[in-house]
Protein backbone atom coordinates (compact mmCIF):
# COMPACT_ATOMS: atom_id res chain seq x y z
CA UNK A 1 7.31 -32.98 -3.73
CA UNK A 2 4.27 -32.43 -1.61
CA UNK A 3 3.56 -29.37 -0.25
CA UNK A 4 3.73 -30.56 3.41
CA UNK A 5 7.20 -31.91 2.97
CA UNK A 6 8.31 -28.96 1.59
CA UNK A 7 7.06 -26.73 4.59
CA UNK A 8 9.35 -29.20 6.66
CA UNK A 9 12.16 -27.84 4.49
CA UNK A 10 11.03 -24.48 5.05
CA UNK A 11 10.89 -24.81 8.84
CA UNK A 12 14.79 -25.27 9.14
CA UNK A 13 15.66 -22.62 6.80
CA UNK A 14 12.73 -20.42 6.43
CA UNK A 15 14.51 -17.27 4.60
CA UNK A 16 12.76 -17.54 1.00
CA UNK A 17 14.33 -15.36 -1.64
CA UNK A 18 13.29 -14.95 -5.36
CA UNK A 19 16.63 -12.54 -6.56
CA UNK A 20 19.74 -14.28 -6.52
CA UNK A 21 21.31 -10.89 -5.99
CA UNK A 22 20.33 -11.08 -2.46
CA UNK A 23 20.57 -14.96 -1.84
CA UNK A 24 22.07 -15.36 1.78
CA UNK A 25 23.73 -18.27 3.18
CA UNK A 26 20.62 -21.07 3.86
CA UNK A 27 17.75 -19.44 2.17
CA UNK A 28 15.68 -21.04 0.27
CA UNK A 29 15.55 -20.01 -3.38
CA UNK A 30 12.43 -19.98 -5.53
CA UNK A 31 13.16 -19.73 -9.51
CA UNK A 32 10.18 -17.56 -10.46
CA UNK A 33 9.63 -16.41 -13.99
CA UNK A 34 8.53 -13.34 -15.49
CA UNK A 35 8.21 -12.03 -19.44
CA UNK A 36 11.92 -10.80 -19.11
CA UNK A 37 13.67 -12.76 -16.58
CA UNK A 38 13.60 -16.47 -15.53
CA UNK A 39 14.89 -17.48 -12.28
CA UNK A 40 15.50 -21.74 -13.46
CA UNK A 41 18.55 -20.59 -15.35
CA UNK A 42 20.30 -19.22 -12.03
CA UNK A 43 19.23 -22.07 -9.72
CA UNK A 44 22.91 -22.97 -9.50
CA UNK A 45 23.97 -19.33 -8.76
CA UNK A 46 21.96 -19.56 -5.77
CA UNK A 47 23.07 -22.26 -4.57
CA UNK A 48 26.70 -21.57 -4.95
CA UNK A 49 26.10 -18.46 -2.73
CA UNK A 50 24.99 -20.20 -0.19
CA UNK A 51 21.11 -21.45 -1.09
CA UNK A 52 20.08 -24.54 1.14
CA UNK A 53 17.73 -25.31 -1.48
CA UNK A 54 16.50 -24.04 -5.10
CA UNK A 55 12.53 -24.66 -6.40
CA UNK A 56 12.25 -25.35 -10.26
CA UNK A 57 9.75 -26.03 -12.51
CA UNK A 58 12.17 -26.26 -15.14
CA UNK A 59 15.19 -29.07 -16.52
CA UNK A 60 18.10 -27.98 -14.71
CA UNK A 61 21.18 -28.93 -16.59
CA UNK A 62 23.92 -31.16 -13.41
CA UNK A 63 21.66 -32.39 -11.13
CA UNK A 64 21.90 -31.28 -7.50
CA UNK A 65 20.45 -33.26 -4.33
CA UNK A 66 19.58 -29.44 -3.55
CA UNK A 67 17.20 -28.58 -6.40
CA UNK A 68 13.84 -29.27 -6.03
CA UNK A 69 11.33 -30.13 -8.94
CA UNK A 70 7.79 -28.45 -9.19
CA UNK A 71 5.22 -28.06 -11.39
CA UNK A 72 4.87 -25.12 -10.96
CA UNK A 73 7.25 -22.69 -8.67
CA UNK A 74 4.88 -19.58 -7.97
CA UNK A 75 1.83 -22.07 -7.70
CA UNK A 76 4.12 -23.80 -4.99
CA UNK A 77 4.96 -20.66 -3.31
CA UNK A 78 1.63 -19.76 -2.91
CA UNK A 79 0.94 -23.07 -1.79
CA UNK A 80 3.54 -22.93 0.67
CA UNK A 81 2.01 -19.76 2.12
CA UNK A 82 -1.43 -21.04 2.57
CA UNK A 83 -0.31 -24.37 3.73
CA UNK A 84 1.92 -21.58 6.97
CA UNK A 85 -1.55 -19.97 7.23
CA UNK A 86 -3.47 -22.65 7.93
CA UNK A 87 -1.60 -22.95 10.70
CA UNK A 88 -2.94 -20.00 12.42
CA UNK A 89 -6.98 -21.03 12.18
CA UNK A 90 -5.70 -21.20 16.15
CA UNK A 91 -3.23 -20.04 18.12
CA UNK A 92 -2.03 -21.53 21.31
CA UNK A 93 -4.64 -19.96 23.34
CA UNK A 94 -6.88 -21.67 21.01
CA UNK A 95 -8.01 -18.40 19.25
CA UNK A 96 -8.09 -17.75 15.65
CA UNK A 97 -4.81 -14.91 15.01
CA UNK A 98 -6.61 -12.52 13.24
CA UNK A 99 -5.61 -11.84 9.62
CA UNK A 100 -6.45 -8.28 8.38
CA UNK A 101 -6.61 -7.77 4.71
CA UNK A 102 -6.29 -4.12 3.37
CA UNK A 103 -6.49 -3.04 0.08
CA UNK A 104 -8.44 0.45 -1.56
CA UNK A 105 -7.35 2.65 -4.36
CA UNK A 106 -5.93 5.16 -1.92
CA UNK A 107 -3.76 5.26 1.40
CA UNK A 108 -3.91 1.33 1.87
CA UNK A 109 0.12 1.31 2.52
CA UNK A 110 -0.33 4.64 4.72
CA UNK A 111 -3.45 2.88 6.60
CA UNK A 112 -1.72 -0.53 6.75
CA UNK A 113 1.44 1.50 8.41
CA UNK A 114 -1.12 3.32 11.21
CA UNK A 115 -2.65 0.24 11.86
CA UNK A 116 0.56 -1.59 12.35
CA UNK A 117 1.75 1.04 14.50
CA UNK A 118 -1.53 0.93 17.11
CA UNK A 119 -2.10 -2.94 16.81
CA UNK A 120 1.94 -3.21 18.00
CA UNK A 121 1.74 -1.35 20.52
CA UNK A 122 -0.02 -3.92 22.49
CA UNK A 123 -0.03 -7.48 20.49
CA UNK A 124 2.68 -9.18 18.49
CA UNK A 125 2.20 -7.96 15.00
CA UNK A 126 3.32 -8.67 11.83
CA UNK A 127 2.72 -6.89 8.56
CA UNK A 128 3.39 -6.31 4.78
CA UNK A 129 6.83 -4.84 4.39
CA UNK A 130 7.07 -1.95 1.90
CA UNK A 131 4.32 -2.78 -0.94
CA UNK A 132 5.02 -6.31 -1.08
CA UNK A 133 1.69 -6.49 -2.09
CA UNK A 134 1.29 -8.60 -5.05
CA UNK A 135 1.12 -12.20 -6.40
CA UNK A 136 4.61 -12.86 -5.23
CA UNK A 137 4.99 -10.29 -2.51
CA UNK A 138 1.25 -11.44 -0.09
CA UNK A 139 2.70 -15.06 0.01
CA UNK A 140 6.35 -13.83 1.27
CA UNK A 141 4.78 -11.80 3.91
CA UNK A 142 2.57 -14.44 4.90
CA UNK A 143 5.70 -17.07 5.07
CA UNK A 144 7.38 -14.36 7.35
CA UNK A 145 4.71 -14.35 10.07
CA UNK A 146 6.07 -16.41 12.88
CA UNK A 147 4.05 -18.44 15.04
CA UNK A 148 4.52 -16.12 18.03
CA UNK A 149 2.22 -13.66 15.79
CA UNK A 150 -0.90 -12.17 17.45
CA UNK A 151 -2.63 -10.44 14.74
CA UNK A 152 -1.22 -10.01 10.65
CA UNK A 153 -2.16 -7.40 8.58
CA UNK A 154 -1.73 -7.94 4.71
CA UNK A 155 -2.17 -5.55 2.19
CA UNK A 156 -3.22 -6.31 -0.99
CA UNK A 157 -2.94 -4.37 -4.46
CA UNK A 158 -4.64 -4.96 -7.55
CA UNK A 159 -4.62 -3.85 -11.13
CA UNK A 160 -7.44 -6.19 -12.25
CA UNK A 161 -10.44 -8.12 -11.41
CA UNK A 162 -10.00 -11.26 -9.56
CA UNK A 163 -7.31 -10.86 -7.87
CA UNK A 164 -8.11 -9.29 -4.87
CA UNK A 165 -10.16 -13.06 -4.85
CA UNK A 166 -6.99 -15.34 -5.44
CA UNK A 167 -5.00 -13.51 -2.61
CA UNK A 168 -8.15 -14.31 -0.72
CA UNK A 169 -7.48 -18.27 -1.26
CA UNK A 170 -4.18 -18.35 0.38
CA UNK A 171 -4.46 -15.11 3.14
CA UNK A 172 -7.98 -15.85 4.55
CA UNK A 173 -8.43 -13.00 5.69
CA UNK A 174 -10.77 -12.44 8.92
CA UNK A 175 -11.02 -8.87 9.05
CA UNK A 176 -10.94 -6.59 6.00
CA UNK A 177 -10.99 -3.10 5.17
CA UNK A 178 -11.37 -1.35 1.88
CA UNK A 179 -10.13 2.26 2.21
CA UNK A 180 -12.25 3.42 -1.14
CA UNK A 181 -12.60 3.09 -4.42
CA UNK A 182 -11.25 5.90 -7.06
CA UNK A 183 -9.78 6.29 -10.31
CA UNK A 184 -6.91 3.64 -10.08
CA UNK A 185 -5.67 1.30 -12.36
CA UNK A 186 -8.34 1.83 -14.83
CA UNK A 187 -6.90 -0.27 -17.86
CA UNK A 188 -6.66 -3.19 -16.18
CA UNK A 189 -10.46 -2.64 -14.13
CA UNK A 190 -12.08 -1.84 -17.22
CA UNK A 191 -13.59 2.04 -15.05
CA UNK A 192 -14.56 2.82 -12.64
CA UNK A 193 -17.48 0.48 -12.07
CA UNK A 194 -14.81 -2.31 -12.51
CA UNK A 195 -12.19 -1.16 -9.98
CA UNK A 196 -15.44 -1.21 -7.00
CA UNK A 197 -15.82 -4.66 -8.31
CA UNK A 198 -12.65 -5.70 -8.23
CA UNK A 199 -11.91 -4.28 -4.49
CA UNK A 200 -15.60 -6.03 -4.04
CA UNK A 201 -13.95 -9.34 -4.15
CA UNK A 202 -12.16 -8.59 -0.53
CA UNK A 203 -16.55 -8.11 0.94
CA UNK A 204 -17.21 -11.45 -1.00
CA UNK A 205 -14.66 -13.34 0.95
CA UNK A 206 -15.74 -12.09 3.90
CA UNK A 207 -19.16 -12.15 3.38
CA UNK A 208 -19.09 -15.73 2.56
CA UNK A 209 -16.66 -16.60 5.82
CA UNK A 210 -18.50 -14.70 8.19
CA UNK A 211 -15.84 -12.31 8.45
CA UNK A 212 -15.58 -8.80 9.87
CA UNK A 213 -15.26 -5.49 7.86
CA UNK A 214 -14.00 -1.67 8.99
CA UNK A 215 -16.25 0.44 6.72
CA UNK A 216 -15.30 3.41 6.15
CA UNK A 217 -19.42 5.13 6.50
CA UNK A 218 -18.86 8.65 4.59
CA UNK A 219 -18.79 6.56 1.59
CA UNK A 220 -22.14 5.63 0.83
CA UNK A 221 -20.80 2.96 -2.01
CA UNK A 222 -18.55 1.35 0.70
CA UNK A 223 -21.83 1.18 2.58
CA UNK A 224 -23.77 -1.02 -0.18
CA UNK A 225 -20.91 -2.52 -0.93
CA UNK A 226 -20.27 -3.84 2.99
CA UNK A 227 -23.93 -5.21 3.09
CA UNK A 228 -24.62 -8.93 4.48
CA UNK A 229 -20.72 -8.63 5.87
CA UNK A 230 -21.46 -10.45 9.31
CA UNK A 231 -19.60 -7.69 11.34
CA UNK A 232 -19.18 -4.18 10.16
CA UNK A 233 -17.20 -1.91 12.40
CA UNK A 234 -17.40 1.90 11.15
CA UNK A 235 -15.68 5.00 11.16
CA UNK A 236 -16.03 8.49 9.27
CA UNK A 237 -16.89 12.01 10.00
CA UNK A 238 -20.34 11.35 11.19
CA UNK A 239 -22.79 8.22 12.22
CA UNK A 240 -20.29 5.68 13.18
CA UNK A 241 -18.77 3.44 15.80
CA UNK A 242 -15.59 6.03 15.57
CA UNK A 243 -16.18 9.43 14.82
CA UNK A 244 -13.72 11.77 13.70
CA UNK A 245 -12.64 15.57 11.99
CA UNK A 246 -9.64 17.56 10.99
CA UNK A 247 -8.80 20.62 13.76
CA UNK A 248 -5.85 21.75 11.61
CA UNK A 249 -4.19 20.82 7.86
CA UNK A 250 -2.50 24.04 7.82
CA UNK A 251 0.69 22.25 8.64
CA UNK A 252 1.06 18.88 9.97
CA UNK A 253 -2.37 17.21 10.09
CA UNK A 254 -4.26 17.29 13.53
CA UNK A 255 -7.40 15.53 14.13
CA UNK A 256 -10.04 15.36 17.00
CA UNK A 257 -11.88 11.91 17.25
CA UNK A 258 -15.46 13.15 18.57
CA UNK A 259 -17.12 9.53 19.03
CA UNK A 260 -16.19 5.85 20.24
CA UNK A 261 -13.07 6.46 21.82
CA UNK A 262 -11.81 8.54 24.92
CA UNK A 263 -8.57 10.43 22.50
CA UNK A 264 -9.56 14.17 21.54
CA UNK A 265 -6.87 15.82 19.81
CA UNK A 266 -4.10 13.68 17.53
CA UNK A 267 -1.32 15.53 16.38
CA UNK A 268 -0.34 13.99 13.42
CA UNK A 269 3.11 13.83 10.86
CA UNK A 270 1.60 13.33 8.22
CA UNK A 271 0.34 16.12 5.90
CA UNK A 272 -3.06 16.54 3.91
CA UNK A 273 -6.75 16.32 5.24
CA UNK A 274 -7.12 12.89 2.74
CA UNK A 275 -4.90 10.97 6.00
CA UNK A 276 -8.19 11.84 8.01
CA UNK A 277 -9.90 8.37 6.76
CA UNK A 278 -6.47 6.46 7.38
CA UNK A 279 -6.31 7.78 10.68
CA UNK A 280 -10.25 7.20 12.13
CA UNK A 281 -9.42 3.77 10.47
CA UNK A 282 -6.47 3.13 12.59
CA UNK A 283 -8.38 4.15 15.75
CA UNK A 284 -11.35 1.99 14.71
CA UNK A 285 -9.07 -0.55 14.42
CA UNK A 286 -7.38 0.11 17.70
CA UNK A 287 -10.85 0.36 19.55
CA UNK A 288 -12.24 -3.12 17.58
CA UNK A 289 -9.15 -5.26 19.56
CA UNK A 290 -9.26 -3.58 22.73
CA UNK A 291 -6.16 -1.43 22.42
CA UNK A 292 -6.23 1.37 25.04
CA UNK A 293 -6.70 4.63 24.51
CA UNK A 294 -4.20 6.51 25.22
CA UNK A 295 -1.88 3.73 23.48
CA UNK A 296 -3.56 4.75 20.17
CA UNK A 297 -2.91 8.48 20.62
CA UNK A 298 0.31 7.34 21.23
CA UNK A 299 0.82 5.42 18.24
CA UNK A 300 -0.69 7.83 15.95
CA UNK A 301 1.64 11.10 17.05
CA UNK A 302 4.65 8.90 16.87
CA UNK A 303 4.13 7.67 13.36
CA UNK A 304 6.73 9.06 11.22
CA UNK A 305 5.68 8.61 7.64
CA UNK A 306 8.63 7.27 5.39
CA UNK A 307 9.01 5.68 0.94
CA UNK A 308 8.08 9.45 -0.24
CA UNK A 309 4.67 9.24 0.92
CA UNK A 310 2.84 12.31 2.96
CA UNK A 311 6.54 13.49 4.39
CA UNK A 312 7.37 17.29 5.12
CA UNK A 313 10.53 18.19 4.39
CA UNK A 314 12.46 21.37 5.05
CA UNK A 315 15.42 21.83 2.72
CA UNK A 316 17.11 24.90 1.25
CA UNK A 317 14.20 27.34 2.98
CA UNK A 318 11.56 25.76 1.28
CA UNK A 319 8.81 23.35 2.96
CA UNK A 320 8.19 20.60 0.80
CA UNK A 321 5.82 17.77 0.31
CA UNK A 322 6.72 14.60 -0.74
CA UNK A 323 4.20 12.62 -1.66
CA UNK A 324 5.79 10.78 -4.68
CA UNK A 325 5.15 6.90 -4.13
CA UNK A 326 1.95 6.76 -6.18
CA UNK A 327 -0.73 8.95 -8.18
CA UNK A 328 -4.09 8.38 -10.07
CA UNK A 329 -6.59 11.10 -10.90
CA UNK A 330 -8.22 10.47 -7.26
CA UNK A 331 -5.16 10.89 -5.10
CA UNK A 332 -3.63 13.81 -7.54
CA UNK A 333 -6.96 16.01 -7.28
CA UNK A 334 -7.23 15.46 -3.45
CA UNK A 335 -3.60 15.84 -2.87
CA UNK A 336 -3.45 19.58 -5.00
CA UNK A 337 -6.81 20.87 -3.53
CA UNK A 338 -5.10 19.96 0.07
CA UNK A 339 -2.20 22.18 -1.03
CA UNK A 340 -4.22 24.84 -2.50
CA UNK A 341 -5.93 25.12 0.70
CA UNK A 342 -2.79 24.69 3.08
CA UNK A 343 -0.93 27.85 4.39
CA UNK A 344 2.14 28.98 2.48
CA UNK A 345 3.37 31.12 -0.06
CA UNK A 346 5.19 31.15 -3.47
CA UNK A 347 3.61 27.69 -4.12
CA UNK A 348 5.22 25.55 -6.47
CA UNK A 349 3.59 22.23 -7.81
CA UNK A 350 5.65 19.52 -9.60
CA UNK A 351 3.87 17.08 -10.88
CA UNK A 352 4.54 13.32 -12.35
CA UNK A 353 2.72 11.57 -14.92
CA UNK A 354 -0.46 8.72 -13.89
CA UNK A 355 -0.02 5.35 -15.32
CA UNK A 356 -2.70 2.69 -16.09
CA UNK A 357 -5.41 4.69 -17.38
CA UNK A 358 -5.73 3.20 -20.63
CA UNK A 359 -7.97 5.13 -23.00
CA UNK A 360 -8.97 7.42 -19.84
CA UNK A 361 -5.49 8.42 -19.67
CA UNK A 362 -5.52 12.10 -21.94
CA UNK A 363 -8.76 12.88 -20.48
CA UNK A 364 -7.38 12.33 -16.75
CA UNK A 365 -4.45 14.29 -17.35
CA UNK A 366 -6.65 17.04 -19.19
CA UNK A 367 -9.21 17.42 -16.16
CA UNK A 368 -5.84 17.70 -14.10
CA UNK A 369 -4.43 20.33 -15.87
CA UNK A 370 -8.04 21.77 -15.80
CA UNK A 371 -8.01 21.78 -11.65
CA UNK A 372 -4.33 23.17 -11.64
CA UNK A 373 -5.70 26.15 -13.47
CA UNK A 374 -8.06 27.05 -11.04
CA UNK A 375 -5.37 27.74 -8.47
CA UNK A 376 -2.71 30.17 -8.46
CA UNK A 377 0.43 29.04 -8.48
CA UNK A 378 4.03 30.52 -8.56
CA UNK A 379 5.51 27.42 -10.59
CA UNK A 380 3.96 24.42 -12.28
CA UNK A 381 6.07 21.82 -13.76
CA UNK A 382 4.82 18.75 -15.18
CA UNK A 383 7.14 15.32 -15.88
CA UNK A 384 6.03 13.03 -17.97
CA UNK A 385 3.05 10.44 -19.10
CA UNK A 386 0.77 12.01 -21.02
CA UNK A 387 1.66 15.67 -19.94
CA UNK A 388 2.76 16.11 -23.23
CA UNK A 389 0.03 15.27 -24.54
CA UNK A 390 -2.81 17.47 -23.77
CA UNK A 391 -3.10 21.36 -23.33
CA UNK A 392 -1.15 23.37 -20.91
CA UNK A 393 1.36 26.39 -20.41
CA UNK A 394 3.57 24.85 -18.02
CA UNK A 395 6.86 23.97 -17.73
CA UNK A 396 7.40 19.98 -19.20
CA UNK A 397 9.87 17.40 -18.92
CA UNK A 398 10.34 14.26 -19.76
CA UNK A 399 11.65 12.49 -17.01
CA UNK A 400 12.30 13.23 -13.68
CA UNK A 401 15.66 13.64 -14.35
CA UNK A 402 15.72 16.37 -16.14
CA UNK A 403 12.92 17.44 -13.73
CA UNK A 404 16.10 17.60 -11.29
CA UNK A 405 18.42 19.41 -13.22
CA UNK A 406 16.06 22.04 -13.96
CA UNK A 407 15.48 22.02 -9.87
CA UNK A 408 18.81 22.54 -8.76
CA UNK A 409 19.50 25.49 -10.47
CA UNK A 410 15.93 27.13 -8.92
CA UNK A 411 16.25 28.98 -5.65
CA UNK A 412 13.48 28.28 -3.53
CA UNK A 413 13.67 29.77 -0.36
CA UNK A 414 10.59 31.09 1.69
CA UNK A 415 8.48 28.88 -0.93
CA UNK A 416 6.56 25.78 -0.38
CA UNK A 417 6.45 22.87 -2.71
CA UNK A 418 4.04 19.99 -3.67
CA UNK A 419 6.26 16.71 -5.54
CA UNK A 420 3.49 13.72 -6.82
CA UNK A 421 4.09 11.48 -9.15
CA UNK A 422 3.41 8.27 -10.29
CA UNK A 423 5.82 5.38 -8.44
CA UNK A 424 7.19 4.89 -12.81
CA UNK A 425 8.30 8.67 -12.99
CA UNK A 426 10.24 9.00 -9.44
CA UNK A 427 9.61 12.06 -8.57
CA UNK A 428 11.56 11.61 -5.14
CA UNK A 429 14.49 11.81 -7.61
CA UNK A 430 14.10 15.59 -7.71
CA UNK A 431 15.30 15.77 -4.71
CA UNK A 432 18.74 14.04 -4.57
């Protein structure tokens, strides 16, 4: 079946679902295939709960008018998204919707969610839900952009080179931002010199389609790295189109924008002074599409952060931050020197193991343990990765279950806490 008949299909029932645990009545459902699971062998199961349609690439044993043959179902899927895309090269003003692509080591979900929240508050947007942000995840969120959309933003993670490129093919992107480049996913990058490459391929697109970039300018490797981009829109503490600092990171995070926009002083509730680049971005991005001012401001003091990611909690006496969605050496290091430096007392750190490091990995977690020690802390307890396996005094367990148990036997009152993790070791689970 050819892709353009297929999008006819998808136009009457355009609910596409890959998990037959969640098939609804008239979705459509796509058999993907993974190393432990493949979805050909439940086409019927779908469609007995209600599927309009199932997409194969496989022999389906009693043929159904409903199942559809491919050669290839993720291939079509993808398909299926750019073919939805294309469709918004103009809108029905006759102006291009723009399509913002965001991706970064660090704070791309937390950026994409500011962003969101400004861009809403005065055009139609639509955005990547949770971290839908993969091979399977960017063409869904493409396919749920509806046609009354204004602007998109897509975010895009990566765990290896060219791939940031073949999300390019189908999202064509107009705008992009790149919130930095740190010590993420190394295995699959090959270093550090690979992950800048591999984020690189996001400037290449643009570069090549005349596209628009939001640099952010402290980074001087962002800066080379941006260079022959037709547009570049920047923001950072100094020398940019938007100009920003941090007032106050004792508690919640407040931030004065100096230059480029008419704000001042954003209260903030979100916690650490490494949100101050996902916040300038935001308002660069709200300045860049005309959003007014005090709609921004607006936007950025009513953002409530949410998925274990820069949240204060109270509970039990203690003040606790939960930033437990993701870790790599960059976010870890930036994430305990914030705490070191943040008003409190009887800190307590609990930290969760970083994945994807590949040879790097007992060296990362060493120079971790290394910064830890230069602190004082009340309590340090590590869950874990390689914890185990390099030096250290602390307190070590092996999941974060445990982790838990040990937790709700500790009293904590008047103390405050730091929980970071890895999104593999769940450290939110401490908590429950």
């Amino acid at each position: 079946m050819l892709i353009a008949d297929l999008y006819q299909i998808y136009l009457q029932f355009p609910s596409i679902q890959t998990d037959t645990r969640k098939v609804k009545k008239d979705d459509l459902f796509f058999a993907l295939k993974g190393p432990n699971f493949n979805g050909n062998q439940f086409a019927h199961a779908a469609l007995a709960k209600g599927a309009a349609y199932a997409i194969v690439d496989e022999p389906v044993e009693n043929t159904d008018s409903r199942i559809i043959n491919v050669p290839d179902v993720l291939e079509t899927l993808q398909g299926l998204a750019l073919y939805h895309r294309s469709l918004f090269l103009f809108s029905t003003s006759g102006k291009e919707v723009p399509f913002i692509a965001v991706t970064g080591s660090n704070g791309k979900t937390t950026s994409k969610e500011l962003m969101h929240a400004v861009l809403s508050s005065t055009y139609k947007t639509y955005t990547t839900e949770g971290n839908l942000n993969n091979h399977i995840g960017i063409p869904l969120t493409i396919l749920k952009v509806k046609q009354d959309a204004e602007i998109a933003i897509i975010e895009m993670g990566a765990n290896h080179q060219k791939e940031i490129e073949a999300y390019c093919t189908y999202t064509m992107p107009t705008h992009g931002v790149i919130t930095n480049c740190g010590k993420a996913h190394l295995e699959g990058f090959g270093g550090e010199d690979g992950v800048r490459k591999g984020k690189g391929e996001l400037y290449d697109y643009l570069r090549q389609n005349k596209g628009a970039a939001f640099v952010m300018w402290d980074y001087d490797y962002l800066r080379k790295m941006s260079e022959g981009i037709s547009i570049r829109f920047t923001y950072g503490t100094r020398d940019a189109d938007i100009t920003g600092i941090v007032t106050s990171s004792s508690g919640l995070l407040e931030v004065s924008i100096t230059r480029g926009a008419d704000i001042g002083l954003i209260k903030t509730n979100l916690v650490g002074e490494y949100n101050l680049p996902n916040i300038l971005l935001a308002v660069a991005i709200g300045k860049y599409f005309k959003v007014p001012d005090e709609k921004i401001k607006t936007a950025l003091e009513h953002y409530m952060p949410s998925n274990s990611r820069s949240q204060l909690i109270e509970k039990d006496g203690a003040k606790i931050i939960l930033d437990a969605y993701n870790a790599n050496p960059s976010s870890m290091k930036a994430a305990i020197e914030n705490f070191a430096k943040m008003e409190g007392e009887n800190k307590i750190l609990i930290l969760g193991g970083m994945m994807e490091l590949g040879p790097e990995s007992l060296q990362e977690h060493q120079n971790l343990i290394n910064l830890v020690n230069k602190y004082k802390w009340e309590v340090v307890v590590l869950v874990g990765g390689d914890f185990n396996k390099v030096n250290h005094s602390f307190t070590f367990f092996e999941n974060s279950s445990q982790a838990k148990e040990w937790y709700k036997n500790q009293i904590f009152e008047h103390s405050s806490i730091l929980i970071k993790g890895s999104r593999s070791t769940a450290m939110e689970k401490v908590l429950e």
